[in-house]
C-alpha atoms as a PDB file:
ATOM      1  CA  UNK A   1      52.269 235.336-180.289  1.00  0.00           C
ATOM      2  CA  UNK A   2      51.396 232.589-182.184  1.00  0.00           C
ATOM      3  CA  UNK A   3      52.843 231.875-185.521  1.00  0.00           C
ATOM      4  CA  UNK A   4      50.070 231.592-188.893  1.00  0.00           C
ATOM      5  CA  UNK A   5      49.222 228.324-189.761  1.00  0.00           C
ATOM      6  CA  UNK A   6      47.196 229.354-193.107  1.00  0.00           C
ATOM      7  CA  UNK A   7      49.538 230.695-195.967  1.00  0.00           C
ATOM      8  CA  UNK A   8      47.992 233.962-196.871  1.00  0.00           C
ATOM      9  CA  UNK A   9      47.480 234.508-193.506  1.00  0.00           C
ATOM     10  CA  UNK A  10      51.571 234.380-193.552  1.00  0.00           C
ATOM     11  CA  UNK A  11      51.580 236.533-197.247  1.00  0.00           C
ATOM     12  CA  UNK A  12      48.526 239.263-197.562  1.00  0.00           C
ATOM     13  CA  UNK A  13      51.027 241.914-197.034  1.00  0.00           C
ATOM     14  CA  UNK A  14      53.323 240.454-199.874  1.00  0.00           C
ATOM     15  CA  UNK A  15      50.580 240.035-202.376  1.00  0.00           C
ATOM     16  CA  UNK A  16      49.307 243.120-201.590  1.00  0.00           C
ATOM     17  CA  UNK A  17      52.660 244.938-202.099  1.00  0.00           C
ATOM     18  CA  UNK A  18      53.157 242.787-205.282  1.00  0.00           C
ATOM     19  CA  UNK A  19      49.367 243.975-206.665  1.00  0.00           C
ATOM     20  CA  UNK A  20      50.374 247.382-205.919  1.00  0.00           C
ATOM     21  CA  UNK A  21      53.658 247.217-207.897  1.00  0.00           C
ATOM     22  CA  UNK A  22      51.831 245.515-210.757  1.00  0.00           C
ATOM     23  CA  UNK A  23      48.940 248.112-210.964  1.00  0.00           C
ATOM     24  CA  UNK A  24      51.949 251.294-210.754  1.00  0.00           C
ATOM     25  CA  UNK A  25      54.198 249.352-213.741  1.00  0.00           C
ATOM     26  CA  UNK A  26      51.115 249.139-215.694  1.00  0.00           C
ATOM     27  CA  UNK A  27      50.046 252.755-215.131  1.00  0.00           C
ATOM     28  CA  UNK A  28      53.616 254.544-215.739  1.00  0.00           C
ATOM     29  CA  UNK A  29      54.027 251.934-218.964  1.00  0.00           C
ATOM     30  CA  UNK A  30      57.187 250.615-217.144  1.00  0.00           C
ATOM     31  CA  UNK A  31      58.214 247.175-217.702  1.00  0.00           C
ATOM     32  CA  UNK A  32      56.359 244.818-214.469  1.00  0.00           C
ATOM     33  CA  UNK A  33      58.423 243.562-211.968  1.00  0.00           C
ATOM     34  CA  UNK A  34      57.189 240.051-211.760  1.00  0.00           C
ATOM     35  CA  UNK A  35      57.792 237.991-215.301  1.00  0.00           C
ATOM     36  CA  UNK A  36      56.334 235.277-216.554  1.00  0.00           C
ATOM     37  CA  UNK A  37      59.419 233.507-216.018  1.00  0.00           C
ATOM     38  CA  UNK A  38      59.670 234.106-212.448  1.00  0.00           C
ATOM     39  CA  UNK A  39      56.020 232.598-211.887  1.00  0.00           C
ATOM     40  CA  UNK A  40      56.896 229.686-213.531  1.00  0.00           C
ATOM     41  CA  UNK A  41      59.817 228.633-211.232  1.00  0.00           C
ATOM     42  CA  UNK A  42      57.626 227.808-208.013  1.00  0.00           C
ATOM     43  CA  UNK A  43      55.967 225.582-210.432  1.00  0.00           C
ATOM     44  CA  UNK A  44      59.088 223.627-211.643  1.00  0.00           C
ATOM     45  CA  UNK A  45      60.034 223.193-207.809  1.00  0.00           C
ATOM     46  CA  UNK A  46      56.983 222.117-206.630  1.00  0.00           C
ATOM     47  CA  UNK A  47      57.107 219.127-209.733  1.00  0.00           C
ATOM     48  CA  UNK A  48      60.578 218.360-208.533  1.00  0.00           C
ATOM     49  CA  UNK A  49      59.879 217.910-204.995  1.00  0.00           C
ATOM     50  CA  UNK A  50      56.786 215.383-206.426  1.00  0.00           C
ATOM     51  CA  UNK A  51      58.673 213.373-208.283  1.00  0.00           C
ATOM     52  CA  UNK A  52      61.086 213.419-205.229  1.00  0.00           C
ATOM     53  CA  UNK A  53      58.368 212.331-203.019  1.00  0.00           C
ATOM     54  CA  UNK A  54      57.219 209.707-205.358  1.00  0.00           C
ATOM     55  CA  UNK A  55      60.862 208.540-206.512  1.00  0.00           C
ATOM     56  CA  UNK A  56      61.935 208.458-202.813  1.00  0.00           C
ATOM     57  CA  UNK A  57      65.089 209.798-205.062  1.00  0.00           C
ATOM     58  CA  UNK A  58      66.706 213.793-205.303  1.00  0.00           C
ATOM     59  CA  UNK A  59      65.026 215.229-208.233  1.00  0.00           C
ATOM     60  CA  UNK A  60      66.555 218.220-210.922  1.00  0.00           C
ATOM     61  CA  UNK A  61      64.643 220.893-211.141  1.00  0.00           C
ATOM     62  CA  UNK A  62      63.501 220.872-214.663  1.00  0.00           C
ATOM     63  CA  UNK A  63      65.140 223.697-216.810  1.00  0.00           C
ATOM     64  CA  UNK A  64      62.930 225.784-218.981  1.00  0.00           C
ATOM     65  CA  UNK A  65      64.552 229.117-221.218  1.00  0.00           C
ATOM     66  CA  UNK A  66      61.920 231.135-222.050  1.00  0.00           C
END
């Protein structure tokens, strides 16, 4: 079988589960499972690795306390 080349080809199922986990958190009033915080730390990778790739250098990954 071939492998997906397209990346939500590769996730549906993930951000389907994650929708489904949102929509039940917000309907029992319990807490979601997916913070702001934790969305925001693809982000600070993804500027790393760009200043990596433009710096030719290793690159921290940028620390933010929310």
């Amino acid at each position: 079988e071939k492998p997906y080349h397209f990346f939500l080809q590769r996730y549906t199922g993930a951000y389907i589960d994650e929708v489904k986990s949102f929509i039940t958190a917000l309907r029992k009033g319990e807490p979601v499972p997916v913070s702001g915080f934790d969305g925001l730390q693809p982000v600070l990778i993804a500027e790393a690795a760009l200043a990596s790739l433009k710096s030719g250098r290793k690159e921290a990954v940028q620390k933010i306390s929310v």
